[in-house]
N, C-alpha and C. Protein backbone atom coordinates (compact mmCIF):
# COMPACT_ATOMS: atom_id res chain seq x y z
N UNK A 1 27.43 176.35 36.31
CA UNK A 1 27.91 176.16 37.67
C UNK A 1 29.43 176.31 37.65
N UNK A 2 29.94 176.90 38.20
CA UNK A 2 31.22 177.40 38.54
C UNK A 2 31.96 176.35 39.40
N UNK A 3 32.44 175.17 38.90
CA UNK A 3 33.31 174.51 39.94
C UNK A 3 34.39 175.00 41.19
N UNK A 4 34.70 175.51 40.61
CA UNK A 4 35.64 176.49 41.70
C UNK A 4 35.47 177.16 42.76
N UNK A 5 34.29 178.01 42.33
CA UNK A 5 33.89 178.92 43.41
C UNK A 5 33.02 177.68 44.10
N UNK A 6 32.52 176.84 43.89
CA UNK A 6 31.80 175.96 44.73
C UNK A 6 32.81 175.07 45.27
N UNK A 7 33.62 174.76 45.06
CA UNK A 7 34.79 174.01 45.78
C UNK A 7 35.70 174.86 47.08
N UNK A 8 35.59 176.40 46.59
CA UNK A 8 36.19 177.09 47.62
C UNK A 8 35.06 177.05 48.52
N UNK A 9 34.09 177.20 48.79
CA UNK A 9 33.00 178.00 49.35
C UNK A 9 32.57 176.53 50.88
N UNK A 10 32.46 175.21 49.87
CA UNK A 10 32.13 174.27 51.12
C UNK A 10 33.29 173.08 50.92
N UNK A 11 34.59 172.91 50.51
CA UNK A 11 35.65 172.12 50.13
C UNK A 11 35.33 170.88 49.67
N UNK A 12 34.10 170.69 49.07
CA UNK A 12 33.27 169.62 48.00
C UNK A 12 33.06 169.96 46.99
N UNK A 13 33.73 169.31 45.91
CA UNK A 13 33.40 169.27 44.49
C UNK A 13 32.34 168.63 44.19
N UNK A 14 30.95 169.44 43.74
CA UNK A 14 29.63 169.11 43.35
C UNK A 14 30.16 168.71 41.92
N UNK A 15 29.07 167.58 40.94
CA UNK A 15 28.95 167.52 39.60
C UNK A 15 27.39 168.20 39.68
N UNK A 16 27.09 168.40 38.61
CA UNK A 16 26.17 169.26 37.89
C UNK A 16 25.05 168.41 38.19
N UNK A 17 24.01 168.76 38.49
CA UNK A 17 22.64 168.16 38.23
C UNK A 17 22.06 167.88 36.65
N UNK A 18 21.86 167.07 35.94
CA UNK A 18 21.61 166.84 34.77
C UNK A 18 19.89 166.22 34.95
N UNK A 19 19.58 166.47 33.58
CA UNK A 19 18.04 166.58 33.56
C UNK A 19 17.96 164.98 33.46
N UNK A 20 16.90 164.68 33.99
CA UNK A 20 16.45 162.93 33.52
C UNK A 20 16.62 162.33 31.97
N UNK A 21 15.97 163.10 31.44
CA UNK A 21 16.35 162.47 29.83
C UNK A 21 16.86 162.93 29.10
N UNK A 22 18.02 163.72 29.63
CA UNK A 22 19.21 164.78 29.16
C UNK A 22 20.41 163.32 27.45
N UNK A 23 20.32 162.34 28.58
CA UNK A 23 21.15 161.34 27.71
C UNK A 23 22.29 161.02 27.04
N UNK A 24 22.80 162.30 27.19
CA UNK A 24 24.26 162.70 26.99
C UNK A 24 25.43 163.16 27.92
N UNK A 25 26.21 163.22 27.56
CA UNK A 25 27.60 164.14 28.92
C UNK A 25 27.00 165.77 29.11
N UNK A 26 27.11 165.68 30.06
CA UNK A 26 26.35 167.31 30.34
C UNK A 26 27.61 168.24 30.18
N UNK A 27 27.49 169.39 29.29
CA UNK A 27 28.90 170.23 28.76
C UNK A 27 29.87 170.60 29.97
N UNK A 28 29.37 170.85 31.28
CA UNK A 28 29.75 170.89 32.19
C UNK A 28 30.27 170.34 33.26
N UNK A 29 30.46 168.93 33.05
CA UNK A 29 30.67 167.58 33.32
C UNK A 29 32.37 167.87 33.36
N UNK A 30 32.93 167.53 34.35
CA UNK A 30 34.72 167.30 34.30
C UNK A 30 34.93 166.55 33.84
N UNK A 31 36.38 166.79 32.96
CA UNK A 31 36.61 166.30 31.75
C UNK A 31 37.66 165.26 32.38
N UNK A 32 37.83 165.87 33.49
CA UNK A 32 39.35 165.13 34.10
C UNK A 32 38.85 163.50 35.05
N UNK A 33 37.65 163.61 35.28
CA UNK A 33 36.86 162.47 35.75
C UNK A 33 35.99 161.79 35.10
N UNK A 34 36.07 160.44 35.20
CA UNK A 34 34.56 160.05 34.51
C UNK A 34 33.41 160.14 34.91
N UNK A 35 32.64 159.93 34.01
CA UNK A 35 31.35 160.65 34.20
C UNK A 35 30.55 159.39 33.89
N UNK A 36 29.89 158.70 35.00
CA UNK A 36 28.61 157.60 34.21
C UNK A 36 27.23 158.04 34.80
N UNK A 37 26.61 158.18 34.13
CA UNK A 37 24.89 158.83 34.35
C UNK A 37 24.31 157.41 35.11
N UNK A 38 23.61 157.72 35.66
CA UNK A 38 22.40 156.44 36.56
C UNK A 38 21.72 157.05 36.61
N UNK A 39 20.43 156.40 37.04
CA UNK A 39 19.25 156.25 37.43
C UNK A 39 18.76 157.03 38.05
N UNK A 40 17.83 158.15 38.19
CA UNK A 40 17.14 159.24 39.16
C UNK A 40 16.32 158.15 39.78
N UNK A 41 15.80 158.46 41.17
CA UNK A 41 14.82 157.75 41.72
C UNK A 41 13.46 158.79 40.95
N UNK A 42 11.96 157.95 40.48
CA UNK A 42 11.03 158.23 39.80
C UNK A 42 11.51 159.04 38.32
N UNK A 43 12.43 158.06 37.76
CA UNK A 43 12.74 158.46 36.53
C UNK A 43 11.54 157.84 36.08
N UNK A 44 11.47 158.36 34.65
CA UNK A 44 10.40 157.91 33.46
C UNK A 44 11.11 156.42 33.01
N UNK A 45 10.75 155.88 32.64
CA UNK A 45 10.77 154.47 32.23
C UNK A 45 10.03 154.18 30.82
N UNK A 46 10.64 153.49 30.09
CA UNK A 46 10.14 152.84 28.79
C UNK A 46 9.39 151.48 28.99
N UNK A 47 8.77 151.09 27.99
CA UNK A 47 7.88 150.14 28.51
C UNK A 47 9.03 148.60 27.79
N UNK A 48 8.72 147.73 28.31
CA UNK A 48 9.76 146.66 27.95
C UNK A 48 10.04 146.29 27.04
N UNK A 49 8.88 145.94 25.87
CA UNK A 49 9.12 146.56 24.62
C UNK A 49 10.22 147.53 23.82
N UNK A 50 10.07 148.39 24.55
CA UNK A 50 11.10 149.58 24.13
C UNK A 50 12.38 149.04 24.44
N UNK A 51 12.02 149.30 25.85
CA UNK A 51 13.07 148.85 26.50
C UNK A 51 14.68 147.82 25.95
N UNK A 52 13.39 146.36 25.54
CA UNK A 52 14.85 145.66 24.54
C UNK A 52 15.39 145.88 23.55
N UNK A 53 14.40 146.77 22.96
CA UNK A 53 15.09 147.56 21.71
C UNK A 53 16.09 148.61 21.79
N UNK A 54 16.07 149.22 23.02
CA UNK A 54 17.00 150.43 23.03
C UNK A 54 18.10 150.13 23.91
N UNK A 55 17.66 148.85 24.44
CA UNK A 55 18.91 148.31 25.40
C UNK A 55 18.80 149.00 27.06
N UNK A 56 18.13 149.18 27.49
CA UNK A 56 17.76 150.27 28.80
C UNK A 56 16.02 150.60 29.24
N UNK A 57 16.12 150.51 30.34
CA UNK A 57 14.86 150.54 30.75
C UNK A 57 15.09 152.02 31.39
N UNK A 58 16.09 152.99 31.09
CA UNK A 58 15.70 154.13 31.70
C UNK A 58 16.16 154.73 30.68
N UNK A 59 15.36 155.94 29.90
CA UNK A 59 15.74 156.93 28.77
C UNK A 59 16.90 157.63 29.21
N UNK A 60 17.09 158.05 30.48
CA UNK A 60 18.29 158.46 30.75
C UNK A 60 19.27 158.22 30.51
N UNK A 61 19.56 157.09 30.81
CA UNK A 61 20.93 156.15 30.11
C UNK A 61 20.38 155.44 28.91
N UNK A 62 20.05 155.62 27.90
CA UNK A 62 20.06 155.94 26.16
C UNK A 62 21.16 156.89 26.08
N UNK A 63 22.08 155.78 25.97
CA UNK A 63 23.14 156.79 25.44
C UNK A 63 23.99 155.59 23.98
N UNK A 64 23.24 156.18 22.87
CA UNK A 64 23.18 155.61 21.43
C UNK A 64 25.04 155.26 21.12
N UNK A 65 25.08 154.59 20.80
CA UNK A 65 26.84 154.24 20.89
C UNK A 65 27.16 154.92 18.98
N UNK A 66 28.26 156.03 18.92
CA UNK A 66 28.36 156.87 17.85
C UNK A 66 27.00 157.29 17.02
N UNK A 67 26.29 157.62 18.12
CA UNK A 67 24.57 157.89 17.46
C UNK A 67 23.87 157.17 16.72
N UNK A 68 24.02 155.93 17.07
CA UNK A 68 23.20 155.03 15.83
C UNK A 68 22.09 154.46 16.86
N UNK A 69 21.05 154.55 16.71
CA UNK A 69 20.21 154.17 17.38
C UNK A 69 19.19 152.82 17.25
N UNK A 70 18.77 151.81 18.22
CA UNK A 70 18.69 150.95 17.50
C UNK A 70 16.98 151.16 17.71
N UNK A 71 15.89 151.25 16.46
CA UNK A 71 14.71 151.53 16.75
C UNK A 71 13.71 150.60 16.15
N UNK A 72 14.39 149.35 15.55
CA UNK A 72 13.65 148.14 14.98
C UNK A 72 12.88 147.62 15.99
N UNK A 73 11.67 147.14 15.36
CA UNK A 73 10.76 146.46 16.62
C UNK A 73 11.05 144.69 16.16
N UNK A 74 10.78 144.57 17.27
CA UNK A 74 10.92 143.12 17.45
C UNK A 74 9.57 142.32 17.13
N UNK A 75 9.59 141.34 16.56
CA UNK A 75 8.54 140.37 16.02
C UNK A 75 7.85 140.17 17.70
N UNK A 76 6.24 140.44 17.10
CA UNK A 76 5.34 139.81 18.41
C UNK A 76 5.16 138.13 18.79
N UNK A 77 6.17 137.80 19.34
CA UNK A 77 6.19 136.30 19.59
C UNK A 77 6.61 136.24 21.28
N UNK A 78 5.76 135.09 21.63
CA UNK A 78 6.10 134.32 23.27
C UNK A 78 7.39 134.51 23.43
N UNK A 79 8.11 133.89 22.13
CA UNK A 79 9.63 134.01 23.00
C UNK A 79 10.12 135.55 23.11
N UNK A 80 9.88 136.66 22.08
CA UNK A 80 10.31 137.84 22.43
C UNK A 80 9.60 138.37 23.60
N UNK A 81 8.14 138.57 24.15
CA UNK A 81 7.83 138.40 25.28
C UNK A 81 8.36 137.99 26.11
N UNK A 82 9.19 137.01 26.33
CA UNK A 82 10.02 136.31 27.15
C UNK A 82 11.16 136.96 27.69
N UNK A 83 11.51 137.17 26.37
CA UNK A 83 12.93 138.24 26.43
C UNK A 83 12.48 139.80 26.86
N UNK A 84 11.73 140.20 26.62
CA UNK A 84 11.49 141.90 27.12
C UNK A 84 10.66 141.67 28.42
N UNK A 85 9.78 140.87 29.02
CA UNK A 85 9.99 140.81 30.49
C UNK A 85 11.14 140.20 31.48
N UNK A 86 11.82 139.39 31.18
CA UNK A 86 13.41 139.28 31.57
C UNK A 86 14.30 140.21 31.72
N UNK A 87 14.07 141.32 30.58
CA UNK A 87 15.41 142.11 30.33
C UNK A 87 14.99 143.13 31.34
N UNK A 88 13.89 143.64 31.20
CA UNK A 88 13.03 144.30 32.16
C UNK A 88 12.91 144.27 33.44
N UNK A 89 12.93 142.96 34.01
CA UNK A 89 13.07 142.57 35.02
C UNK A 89 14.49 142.98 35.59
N UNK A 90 15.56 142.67 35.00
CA UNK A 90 16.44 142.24 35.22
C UNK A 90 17.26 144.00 35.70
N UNK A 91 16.59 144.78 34.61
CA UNK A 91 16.92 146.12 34.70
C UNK A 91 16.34 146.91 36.31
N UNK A 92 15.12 146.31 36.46
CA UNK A 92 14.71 147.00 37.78
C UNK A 92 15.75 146.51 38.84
N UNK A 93 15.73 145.07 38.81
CA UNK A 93 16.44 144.13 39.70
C UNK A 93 18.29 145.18 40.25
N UNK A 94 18.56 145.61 39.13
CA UNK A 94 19.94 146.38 38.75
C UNK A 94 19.25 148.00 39.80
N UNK A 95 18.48 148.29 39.55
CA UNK A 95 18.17 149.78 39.98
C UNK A 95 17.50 149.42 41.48
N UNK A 96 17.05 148.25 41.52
CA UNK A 96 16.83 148.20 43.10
C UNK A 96 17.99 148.05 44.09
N UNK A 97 18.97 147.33 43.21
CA UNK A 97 20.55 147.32 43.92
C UNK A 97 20.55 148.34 44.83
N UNK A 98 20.84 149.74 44.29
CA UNK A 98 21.07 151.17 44.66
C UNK A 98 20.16 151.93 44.65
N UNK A 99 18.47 151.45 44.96
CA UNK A 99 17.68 152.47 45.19
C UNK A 99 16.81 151.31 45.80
N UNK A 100 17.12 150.97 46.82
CA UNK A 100 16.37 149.63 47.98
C UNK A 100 15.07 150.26 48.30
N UNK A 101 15.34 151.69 48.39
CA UNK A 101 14.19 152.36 49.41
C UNK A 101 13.20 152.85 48.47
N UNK A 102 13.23 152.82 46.90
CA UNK A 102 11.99 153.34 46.03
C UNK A 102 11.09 152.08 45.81
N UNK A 103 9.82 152.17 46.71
CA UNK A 103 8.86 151.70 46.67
C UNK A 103 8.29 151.17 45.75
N UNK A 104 7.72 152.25 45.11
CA UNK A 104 7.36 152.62 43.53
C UNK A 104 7.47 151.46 42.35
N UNK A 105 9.30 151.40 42.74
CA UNK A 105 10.03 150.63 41.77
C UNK A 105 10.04 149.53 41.67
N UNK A 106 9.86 148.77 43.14
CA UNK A 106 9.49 147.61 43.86
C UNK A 106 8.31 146.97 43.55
N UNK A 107 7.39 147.72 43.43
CA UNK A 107 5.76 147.47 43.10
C UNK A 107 5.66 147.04 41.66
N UNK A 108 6.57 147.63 41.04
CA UNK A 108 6.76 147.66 39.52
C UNK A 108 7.33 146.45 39.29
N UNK A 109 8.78 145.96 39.80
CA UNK A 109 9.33 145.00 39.50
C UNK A 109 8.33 143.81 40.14
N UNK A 110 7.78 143.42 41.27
CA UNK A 110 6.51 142.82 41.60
C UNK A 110 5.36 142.65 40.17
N UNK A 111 5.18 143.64 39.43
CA UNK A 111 4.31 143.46 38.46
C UNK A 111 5.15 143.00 37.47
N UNK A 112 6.17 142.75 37.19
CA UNK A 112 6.74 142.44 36.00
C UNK A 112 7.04 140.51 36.20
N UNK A 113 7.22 140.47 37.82
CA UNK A 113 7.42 139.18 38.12
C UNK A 113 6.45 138.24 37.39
N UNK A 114 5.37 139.02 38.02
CA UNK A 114 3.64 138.43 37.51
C UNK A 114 3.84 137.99 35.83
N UNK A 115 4.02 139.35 35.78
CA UNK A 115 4.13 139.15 34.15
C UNK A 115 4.95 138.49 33.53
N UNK A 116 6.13 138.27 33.98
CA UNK A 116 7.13 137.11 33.75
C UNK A 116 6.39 135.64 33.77
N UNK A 117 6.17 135.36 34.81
CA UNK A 117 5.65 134.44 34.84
C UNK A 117 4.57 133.69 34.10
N UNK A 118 3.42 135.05 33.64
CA UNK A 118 2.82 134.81 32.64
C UNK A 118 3.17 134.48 30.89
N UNK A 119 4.43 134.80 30.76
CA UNK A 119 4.72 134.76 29.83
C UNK A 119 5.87 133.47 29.29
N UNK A 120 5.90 133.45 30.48
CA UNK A 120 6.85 131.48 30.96
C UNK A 120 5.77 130.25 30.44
N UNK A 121 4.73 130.73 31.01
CA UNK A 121 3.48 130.09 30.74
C UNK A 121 2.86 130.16 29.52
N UNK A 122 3.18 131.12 29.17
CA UNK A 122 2.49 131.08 27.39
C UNK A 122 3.72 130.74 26.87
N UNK A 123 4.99 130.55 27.05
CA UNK A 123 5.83 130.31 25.80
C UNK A 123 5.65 128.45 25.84
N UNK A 124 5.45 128.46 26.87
CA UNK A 124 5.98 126.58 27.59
C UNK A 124 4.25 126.09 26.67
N UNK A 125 3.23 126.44 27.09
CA UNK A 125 1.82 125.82 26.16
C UNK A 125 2.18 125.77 24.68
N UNK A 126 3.09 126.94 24.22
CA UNK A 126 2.89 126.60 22.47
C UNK A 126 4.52 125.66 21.85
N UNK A 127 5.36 126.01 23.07
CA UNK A 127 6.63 125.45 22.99
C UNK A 127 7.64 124.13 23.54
N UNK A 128 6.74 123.69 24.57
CA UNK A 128 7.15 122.89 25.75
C UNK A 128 8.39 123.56 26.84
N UNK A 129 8.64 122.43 27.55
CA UNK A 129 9.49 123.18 28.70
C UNK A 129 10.54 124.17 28.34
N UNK A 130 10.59 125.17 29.27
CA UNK A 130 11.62 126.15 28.92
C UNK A 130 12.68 125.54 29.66
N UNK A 131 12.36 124.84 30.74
CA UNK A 131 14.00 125.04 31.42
C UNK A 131 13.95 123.25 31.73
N UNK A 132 15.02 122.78 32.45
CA UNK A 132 15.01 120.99 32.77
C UNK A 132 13.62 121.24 33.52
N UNK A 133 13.72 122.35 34.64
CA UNK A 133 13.00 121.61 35.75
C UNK A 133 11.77 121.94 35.51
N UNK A 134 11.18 122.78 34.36
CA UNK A 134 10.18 122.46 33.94
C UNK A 134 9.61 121.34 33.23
N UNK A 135 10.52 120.48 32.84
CA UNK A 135 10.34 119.32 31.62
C UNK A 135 9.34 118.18 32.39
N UNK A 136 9.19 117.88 33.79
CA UNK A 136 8.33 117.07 34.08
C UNK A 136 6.91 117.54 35.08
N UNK A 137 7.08 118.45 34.86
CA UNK A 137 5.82 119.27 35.72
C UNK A 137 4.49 118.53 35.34
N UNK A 138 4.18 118.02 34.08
CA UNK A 138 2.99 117.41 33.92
C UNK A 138 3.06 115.92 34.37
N UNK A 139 4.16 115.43 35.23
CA UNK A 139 4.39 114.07 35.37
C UNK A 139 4.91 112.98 34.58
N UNK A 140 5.14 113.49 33.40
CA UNK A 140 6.24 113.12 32.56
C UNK A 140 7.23 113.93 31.93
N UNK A 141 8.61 113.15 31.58
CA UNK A 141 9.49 113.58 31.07
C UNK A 141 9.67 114.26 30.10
N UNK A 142 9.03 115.58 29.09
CA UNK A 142 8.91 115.90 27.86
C UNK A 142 10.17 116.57 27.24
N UNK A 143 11.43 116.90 27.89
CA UNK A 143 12.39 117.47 27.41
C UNK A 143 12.80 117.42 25.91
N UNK A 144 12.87 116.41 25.60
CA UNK A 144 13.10 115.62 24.87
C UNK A 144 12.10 115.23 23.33
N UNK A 145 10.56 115.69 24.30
CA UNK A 145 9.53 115.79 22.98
C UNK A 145 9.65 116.94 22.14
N UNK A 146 10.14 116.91 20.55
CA UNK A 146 9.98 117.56 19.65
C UNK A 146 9.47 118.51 20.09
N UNK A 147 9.02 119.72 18.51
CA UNK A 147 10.47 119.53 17.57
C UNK A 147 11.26 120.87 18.50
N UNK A 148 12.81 119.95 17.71
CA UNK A 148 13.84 121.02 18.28
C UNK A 148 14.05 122.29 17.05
N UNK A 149 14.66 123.24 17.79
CA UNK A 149 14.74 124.53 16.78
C UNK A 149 15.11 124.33 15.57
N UNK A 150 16.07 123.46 15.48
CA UNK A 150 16.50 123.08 13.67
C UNK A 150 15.51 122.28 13.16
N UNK A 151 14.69 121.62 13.36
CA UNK A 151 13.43 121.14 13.23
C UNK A 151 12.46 122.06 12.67
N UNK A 152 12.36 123.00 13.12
CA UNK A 152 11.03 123.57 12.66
C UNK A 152 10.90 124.16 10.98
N UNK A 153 10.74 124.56 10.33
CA UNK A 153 10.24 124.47 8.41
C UNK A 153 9.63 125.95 8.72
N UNK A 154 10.35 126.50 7.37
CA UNK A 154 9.97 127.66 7.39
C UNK A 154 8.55 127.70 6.63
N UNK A 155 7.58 128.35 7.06
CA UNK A 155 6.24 128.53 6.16
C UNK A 155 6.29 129.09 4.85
N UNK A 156 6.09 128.90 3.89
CA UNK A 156 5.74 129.57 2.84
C UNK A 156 4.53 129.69 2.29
């Protein structure tokens, strides 16, 4: 794309259309402006899982900091559950900011709520309360009931 001739032609400087999971500065990208990639509306999406591992719930913005990529999986536990529907959440929550009107996305973050919630619920049965105002939901005070994290013994 020829900046120029498109700047003479309608006196708007277009940037380049870049592919969804392009993930990098597009060569054509002005050098003299910054350039931050977002979100296509019905981009592809990673699953939350992924997601906390790569830091981004949209492959698009995977953009690996001096190419090191981070591709370790995370231990299957309530509390990491916890953490990859949160982060997840939190990522749609960010893309609904500036895309109010994708439905789609809405429906999605709606299912993740669910799933949040479900997973509040499984960490709190094997862990006790997650937060104060969960601590008396059963009608007593358990904040306070054992064990705390330095407490717990490693298995051998």
């Amino acid at each position: 794309m020829n900046h120029q001739t498109d700047q003479a032609e309608n006196g708007v400087m277009t940037l380049p259309q870049c592919a969804n999971a392009d993930g990098q500065l597009p060569s054509c990208a002005p050098l003299a402006n910054p350039y931050v990639p977002f979100q296509q509306t019905g981009a592809d999406l990673y699953t939350a899982s992924c997601a906390l591992i790569r830091g981004t719930l949209f492959p698009g913005l995977d953009l690996p900091y001096g190419g090191q990529e981070n591709t370790q999986e995370k231990l299957a536990t309530a509390s990491v559950e916890l953490q990859q529907m949160g982060f997840a959440l939190q990522e749609l929550a960010l893309y609904l900011d500036t895309h109010a009107e994708d439905t789609e996305a809405a429906q999605l973050f709606n299912q993740y709520v669910e799933l949040y919630q479900q997973a509040i619920e499984q960490y709190q049965q094997g862990n006790g309360p997650l937060t104060l105002m969960d601590a008396a939901a059963n009608g007593t005070y358990d904040w306070l009931a054992g064990p705390w994290p330095w407490e717990y013994r490693k298995e051998r």
